[in-house]
N, C-alpha and C. Protein backbone atom coordinates (compact mmCIF):
# COMPACT_ATOMS: atom_id res chain seq x y z
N UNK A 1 12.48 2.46 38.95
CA UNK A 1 11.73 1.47 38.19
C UNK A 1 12.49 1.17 36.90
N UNK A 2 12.58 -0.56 36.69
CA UNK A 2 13.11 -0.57 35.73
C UNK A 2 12.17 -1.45 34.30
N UNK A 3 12.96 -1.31 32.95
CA UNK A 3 11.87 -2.14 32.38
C UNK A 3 12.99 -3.42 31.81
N UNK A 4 12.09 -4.77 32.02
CA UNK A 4 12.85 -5.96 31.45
C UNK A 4 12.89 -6.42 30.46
N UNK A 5 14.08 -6.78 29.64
CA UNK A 5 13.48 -7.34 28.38
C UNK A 5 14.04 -8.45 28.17
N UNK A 6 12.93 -9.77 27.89
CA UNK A 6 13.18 -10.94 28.18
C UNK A 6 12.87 -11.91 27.08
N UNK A 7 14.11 -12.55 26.15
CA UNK A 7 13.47 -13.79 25.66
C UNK A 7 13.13 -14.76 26.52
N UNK A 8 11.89 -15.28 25.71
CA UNK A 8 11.74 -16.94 26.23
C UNK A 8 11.49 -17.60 24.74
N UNK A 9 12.21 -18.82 24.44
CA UNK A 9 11.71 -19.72 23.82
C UNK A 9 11.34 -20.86 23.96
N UNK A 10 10.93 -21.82 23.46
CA UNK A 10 10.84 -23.43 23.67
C UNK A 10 9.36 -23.30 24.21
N UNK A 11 8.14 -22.30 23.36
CA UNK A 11 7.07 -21.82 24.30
C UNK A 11 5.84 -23.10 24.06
N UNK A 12 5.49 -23.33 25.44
CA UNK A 12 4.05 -24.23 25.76
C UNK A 12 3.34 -23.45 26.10
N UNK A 13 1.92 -23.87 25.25
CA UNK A 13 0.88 -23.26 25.97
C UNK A 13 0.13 -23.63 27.16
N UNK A 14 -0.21 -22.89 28.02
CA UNK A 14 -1.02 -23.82 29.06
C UNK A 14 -1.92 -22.72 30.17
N UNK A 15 -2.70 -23.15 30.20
CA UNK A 15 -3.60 -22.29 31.51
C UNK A 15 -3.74 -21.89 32.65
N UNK A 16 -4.29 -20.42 32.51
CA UNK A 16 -3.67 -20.08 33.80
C UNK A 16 -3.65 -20.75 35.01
N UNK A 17 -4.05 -22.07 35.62
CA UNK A 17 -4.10 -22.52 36.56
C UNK A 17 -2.84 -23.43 36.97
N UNK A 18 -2.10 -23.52 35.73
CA UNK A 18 -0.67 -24.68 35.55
C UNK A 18 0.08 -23.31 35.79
N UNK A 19 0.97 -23.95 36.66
CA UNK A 19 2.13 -22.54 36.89
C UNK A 19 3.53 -21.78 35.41
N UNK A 20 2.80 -20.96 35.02
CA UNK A 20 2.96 -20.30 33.83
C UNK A 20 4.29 -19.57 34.02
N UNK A 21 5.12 -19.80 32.65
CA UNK A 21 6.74 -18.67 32.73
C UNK A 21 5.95 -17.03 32.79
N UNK A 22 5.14 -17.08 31.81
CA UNK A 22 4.64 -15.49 31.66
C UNK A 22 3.39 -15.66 30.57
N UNK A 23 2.60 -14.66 30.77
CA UNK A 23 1.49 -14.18 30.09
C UNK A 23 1.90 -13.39 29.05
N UNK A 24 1.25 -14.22 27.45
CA UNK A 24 1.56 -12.85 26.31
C UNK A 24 0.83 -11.57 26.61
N UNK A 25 0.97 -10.95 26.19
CA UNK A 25 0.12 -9.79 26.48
C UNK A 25 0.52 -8.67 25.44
N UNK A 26 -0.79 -8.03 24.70
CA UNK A 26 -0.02 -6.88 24.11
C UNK A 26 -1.23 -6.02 24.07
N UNK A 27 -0.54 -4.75 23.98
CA UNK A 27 -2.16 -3.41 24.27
C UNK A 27 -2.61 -3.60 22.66
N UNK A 28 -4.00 -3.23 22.92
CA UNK A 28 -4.63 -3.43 21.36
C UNK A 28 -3.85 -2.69 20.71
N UNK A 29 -2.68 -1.08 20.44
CA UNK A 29 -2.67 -0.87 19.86
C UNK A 29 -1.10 -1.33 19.26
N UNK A 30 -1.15 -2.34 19.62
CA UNK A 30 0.12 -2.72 19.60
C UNK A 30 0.16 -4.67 19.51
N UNK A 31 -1.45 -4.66 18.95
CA UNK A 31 -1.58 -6.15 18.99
C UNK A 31 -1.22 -6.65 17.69
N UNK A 32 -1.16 -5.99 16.85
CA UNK A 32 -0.51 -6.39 15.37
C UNK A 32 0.95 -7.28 15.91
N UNK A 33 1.75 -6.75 16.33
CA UNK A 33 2.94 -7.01 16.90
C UNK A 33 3.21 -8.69 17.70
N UNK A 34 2.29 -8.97 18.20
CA UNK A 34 2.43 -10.34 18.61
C UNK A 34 1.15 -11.11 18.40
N UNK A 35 0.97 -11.72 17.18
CA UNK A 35 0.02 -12.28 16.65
C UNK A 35 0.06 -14.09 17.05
N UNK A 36 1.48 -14.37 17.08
CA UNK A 36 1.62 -15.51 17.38
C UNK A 36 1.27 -15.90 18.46
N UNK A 37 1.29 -15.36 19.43
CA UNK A 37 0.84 -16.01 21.23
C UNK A 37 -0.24 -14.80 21.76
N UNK A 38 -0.88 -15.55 22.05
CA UNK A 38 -1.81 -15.07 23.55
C UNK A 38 -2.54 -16.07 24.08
N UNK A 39 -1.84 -15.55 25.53
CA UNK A 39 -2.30 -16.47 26.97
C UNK A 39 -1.38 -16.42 27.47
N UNK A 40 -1.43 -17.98 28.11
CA UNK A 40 -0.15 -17.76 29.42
C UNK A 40 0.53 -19.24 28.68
N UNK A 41 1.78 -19.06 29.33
CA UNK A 41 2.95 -20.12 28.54
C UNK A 41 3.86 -20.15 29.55
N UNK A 42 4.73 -21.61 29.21
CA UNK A 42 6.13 -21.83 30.28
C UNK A 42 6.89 -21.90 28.84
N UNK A 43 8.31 -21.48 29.19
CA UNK A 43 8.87 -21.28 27.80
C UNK A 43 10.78 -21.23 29.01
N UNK A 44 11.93 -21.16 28.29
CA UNK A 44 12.91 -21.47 28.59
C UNK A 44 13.65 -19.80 28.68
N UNK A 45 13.64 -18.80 29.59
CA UNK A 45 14.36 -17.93 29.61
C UNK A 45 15.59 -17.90 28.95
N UNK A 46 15.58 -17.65 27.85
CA UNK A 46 17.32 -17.07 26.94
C UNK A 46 18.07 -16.21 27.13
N UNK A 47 17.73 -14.89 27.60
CA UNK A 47 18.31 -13.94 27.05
C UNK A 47 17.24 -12.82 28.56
N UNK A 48 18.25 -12.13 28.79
CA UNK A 48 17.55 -11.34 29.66
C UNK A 48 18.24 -9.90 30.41
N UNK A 49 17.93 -8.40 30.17
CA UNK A 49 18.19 -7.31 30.51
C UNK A 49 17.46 -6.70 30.66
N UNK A 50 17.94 -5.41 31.85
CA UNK A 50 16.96 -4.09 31.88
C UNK A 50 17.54 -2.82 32.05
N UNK A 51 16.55 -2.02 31.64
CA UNK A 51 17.06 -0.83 31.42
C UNK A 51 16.15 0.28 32.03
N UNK A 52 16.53 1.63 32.69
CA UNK A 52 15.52 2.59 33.28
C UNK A 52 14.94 2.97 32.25
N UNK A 53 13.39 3.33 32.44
CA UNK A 53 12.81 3.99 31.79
C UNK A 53 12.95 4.99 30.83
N UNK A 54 13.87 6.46 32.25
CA UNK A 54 14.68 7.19 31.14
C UNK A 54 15.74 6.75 29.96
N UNK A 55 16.02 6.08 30.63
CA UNK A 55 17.20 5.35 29.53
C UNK A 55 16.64 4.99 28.18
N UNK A 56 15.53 4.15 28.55
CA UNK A 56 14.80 3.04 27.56
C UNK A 56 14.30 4.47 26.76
N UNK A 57 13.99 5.26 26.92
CA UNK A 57 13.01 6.22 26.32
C UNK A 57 14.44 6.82 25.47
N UNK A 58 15.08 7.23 25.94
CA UNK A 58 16.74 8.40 25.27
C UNK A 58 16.83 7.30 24.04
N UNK A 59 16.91 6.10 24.35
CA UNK A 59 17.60 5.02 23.33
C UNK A 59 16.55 5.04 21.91
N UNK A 60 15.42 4.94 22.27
CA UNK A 60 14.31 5.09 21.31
C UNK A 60 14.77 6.26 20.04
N UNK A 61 14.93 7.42 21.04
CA UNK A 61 14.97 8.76 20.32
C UNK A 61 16.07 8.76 19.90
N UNK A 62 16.94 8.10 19.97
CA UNK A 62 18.36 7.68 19.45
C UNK A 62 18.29 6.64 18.06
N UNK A 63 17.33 5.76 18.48
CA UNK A 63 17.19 4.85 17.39
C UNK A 63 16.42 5.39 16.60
N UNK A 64 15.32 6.31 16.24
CA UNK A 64 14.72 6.55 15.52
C UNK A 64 15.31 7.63 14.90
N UNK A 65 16.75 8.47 15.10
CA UNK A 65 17.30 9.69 14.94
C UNK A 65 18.40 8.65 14.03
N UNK A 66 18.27 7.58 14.48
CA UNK A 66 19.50 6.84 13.37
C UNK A 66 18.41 6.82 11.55
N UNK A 67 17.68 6.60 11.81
CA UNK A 67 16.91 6.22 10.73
C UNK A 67 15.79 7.26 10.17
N UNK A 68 16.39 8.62 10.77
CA UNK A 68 16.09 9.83 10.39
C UNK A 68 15.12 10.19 10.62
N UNK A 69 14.44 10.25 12.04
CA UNK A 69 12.60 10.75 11.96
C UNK A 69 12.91 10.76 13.68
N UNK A 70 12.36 11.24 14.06
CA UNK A 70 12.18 11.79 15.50
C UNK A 70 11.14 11.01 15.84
N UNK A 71 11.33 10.03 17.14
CA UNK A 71 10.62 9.52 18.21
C UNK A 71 9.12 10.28 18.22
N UNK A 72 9.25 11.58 18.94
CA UNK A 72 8.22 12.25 19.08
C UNK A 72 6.85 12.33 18.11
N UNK A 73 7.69 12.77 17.23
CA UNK A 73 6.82 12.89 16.01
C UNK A 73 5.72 11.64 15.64
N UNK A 74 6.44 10.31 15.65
CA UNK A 74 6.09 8.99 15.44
C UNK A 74 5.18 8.91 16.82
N UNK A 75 5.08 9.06 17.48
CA UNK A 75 4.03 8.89 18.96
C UNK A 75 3.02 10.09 18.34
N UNK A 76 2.99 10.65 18.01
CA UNK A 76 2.30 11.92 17.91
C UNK A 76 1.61 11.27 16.35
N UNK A 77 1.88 11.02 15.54
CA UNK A 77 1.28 11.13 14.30
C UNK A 77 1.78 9.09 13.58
N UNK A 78 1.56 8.27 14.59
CA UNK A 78 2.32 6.88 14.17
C UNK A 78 1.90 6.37 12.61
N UNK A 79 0.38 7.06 11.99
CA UNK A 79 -0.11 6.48 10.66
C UNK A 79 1.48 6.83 9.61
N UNK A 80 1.65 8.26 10.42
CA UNK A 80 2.54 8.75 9.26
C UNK A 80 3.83 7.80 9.14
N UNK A 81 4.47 7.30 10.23
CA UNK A 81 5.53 6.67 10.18
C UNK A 81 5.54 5.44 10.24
N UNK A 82 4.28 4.89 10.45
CA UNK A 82 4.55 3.69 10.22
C UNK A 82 5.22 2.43 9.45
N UNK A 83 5.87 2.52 8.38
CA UNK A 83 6.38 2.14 7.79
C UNK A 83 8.35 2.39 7.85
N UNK A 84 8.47 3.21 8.50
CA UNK A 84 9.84 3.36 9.12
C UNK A 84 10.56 2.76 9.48
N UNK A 85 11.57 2.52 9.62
CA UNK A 85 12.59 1.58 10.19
C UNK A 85 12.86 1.75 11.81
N UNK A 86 12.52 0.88 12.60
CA UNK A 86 12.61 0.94 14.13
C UNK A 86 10.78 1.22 14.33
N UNK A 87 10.43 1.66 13.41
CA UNK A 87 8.93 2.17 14.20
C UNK A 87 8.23 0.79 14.84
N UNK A 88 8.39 -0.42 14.95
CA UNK A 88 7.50 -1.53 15.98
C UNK A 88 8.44 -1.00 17.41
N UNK A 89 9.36 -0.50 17.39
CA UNK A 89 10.50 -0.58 18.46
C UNK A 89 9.95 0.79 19.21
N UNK A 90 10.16 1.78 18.50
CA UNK A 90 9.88 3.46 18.73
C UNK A 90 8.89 3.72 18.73
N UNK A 91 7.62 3.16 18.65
CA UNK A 91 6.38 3.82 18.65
C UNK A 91 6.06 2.09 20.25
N UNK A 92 6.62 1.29 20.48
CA UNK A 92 5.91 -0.05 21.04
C UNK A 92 6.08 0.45 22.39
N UNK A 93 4.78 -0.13 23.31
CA UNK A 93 4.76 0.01 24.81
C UNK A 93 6.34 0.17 25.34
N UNK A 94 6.43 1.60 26.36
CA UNK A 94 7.86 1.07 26.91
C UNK A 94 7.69 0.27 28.60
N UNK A 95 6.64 -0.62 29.12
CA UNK A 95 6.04 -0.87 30.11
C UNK A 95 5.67 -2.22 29.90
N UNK A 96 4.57 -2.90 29.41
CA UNK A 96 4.47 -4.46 29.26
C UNK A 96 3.79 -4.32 27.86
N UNK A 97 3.89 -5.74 27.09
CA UNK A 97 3.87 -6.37 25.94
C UNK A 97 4.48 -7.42 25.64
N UNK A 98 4.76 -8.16 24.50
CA UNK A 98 5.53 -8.81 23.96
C UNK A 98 5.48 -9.12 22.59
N UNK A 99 6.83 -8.88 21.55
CA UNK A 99 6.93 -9.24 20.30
C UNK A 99 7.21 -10.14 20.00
N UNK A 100 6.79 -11.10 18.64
CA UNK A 100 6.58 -11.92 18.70
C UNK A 100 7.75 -12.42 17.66
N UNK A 101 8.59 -13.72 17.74
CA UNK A 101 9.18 -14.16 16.52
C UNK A 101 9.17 -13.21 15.01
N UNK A 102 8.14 -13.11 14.57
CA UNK A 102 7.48 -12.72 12.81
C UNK A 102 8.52 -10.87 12.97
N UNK A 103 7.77 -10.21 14.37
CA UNK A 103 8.11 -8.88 14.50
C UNK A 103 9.67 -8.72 15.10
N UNK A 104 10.14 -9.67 15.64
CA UNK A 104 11.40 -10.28 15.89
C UNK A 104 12.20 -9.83 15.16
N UNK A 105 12.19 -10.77 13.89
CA UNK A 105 12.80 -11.02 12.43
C UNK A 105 13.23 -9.83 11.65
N UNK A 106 11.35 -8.80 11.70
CA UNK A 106 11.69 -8.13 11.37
C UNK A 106 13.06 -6.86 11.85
N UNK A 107 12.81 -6.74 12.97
CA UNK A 107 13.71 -5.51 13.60
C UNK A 107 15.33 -6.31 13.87
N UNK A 108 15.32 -7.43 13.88
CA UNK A 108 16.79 -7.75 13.90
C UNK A 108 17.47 -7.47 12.83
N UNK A 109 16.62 -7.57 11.53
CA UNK A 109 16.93 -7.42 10.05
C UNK A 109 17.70 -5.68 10.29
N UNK A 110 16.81 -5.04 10.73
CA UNK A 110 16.96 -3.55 10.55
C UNK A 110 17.85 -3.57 11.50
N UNK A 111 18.16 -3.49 12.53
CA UNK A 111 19.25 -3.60 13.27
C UNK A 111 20.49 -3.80 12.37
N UNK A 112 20.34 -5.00 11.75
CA UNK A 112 21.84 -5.62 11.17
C UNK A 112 22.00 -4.34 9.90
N UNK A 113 20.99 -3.94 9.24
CA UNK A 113 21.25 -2.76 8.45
C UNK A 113 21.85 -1.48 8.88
N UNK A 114 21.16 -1.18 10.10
CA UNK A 114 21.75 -0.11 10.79
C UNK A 114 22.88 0.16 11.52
N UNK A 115 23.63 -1.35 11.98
CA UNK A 115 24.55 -1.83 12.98
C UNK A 115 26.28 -0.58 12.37
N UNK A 116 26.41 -0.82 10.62
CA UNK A 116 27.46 0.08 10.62
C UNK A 116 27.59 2.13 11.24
N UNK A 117 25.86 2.31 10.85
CA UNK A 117 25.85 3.47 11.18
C UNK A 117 25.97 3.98 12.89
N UNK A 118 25.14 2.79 13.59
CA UNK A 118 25.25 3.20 14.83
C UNK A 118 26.75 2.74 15.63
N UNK A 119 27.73 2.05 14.83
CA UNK A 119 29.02 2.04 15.53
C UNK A 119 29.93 3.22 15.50
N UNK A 120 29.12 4.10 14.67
CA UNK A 120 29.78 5.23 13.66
C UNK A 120 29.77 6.52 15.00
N UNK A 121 28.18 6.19 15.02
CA UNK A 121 27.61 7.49 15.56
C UNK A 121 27.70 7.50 16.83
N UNK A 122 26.84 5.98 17.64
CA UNK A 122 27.17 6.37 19.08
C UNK A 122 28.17 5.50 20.07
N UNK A 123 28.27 5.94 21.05
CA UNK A 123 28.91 5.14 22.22
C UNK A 123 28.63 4.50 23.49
N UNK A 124 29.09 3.81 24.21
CA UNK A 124 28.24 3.56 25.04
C UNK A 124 27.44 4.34 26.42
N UNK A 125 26.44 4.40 26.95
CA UNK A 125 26.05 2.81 26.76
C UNK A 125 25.50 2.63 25.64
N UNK A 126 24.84 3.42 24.88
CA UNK A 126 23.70 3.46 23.95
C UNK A 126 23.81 1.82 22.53
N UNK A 127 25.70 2.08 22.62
CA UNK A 127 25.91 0.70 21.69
C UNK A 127 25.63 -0.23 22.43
N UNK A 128 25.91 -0.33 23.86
CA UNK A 128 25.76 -1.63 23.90
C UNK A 128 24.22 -2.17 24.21
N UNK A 129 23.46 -1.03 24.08
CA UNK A 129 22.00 -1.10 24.52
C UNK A 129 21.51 -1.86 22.86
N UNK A 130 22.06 -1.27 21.83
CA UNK A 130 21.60 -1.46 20.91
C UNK A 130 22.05 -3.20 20.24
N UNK A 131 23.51 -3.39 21.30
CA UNK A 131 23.70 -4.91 20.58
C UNK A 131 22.78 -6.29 21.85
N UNK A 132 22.57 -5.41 22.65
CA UNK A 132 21.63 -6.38 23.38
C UNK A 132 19.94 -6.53 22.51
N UNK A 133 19.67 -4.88 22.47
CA UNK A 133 18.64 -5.69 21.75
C UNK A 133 18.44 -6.58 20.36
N UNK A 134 19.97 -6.20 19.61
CA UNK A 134 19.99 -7.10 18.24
C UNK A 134 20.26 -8.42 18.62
N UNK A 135 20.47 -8.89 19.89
CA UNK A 135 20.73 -10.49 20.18
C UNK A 135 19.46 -10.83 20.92
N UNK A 136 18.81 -10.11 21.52
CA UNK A 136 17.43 -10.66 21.80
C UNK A 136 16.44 -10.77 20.41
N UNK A 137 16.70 -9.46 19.53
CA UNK A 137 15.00 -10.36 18.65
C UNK A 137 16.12 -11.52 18.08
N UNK A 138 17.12 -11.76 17.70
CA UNK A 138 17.68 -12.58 17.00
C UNK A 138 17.54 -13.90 17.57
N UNK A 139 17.36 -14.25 18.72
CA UNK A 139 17.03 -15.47 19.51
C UNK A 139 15.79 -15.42 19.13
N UNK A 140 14.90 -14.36 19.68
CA UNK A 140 13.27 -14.72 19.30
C UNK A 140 13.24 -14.87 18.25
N UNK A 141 13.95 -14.44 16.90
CA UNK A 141 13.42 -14.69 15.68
C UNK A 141 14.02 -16.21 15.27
N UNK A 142 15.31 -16.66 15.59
CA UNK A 142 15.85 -17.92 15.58
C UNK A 142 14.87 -19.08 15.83
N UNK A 143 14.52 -18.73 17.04
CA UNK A 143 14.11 -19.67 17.90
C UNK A 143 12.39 -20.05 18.52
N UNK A 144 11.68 -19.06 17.07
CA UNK A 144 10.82 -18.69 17.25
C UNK A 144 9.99 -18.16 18.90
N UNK A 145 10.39 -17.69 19.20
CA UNK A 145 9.93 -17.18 20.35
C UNK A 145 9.36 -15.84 20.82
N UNK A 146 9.53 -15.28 21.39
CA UNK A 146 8.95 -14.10 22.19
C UNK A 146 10.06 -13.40 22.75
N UNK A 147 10.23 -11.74 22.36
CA UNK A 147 10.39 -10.66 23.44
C UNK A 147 9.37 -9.86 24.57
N UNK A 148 9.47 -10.41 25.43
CA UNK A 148 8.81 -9.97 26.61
C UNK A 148 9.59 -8.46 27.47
N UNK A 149 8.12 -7.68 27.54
CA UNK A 149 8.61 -6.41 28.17
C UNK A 149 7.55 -6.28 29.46
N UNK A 150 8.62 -6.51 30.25
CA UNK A 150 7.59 -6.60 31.88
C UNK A 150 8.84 -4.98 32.26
């Protein structure tokens, strides 16, 4: 099983009965995160990869070990870390959701902050996991759009 991660931009809204690109969707605890859309939408596929679960999960604990706080911990206690760098990324569904442009912005930002340390530290695949996802929110945040995780 793998998980996808998919821009779409150029997003219309429209109902479920009109044949839809994808449904926003985000778990309540994770609805802060895509405030801009909910429902179903046709929108222009940009940008599109996947990654195994295990994988997707190692990369997390990788990204949150860049920015000094352990994955675990942040699932276990998220009030405390919330404010962290990567935490919409490291604490967010690894299964379905979608972030939105606003939350986009934000984590591409941190990405581009973090980008010297993680060329430093890791290798691939893990870099190149990490420059795929800095070119996906960067489209969603460009292009106002959506990261989709089916």
């Amino acid at each position: 099983m793998r998980l996808d991660i998919t821009v779409f931009t150029n997003l219309q809204e429209v109902t479920k009965d009109y044949p839809y690109t994808f449904k926003a969707y985000n778990q309540p605890d994770f609805s802060a995160w895509c405030t801009a859309f909910d429902g179903y939408y046709t929108g222009a596929k940009v940008f599109n990869f996947n990654l195994s679960y295990p994988t997707y999960n190692r990369f997390r604990k990788k990204l949150s070990r860049l920015a000094n706080y352990e994955a675990v911990e942040a699932w276990h206690d998220p009030d405390k870390y919330r404010n962290r760098f990567f935490f919409k990324q490291v604490n967010y569904s690894d299964f379905e959701g979608c972030l939105d442009f606003t939350t986009a912005e934000q984590l591409y930002n941190e990405y581009l902050r973090f980008w010297p340390a993680a060329v430093l530290e890791w290798n691939d695949p893990y870099l190149e996991i990490y420059l795929k996802f800095l070119h996906a929110f960067k489209f969603a945040a460009e292009h106002k759009g959506v990261v989709l995780y089916n």
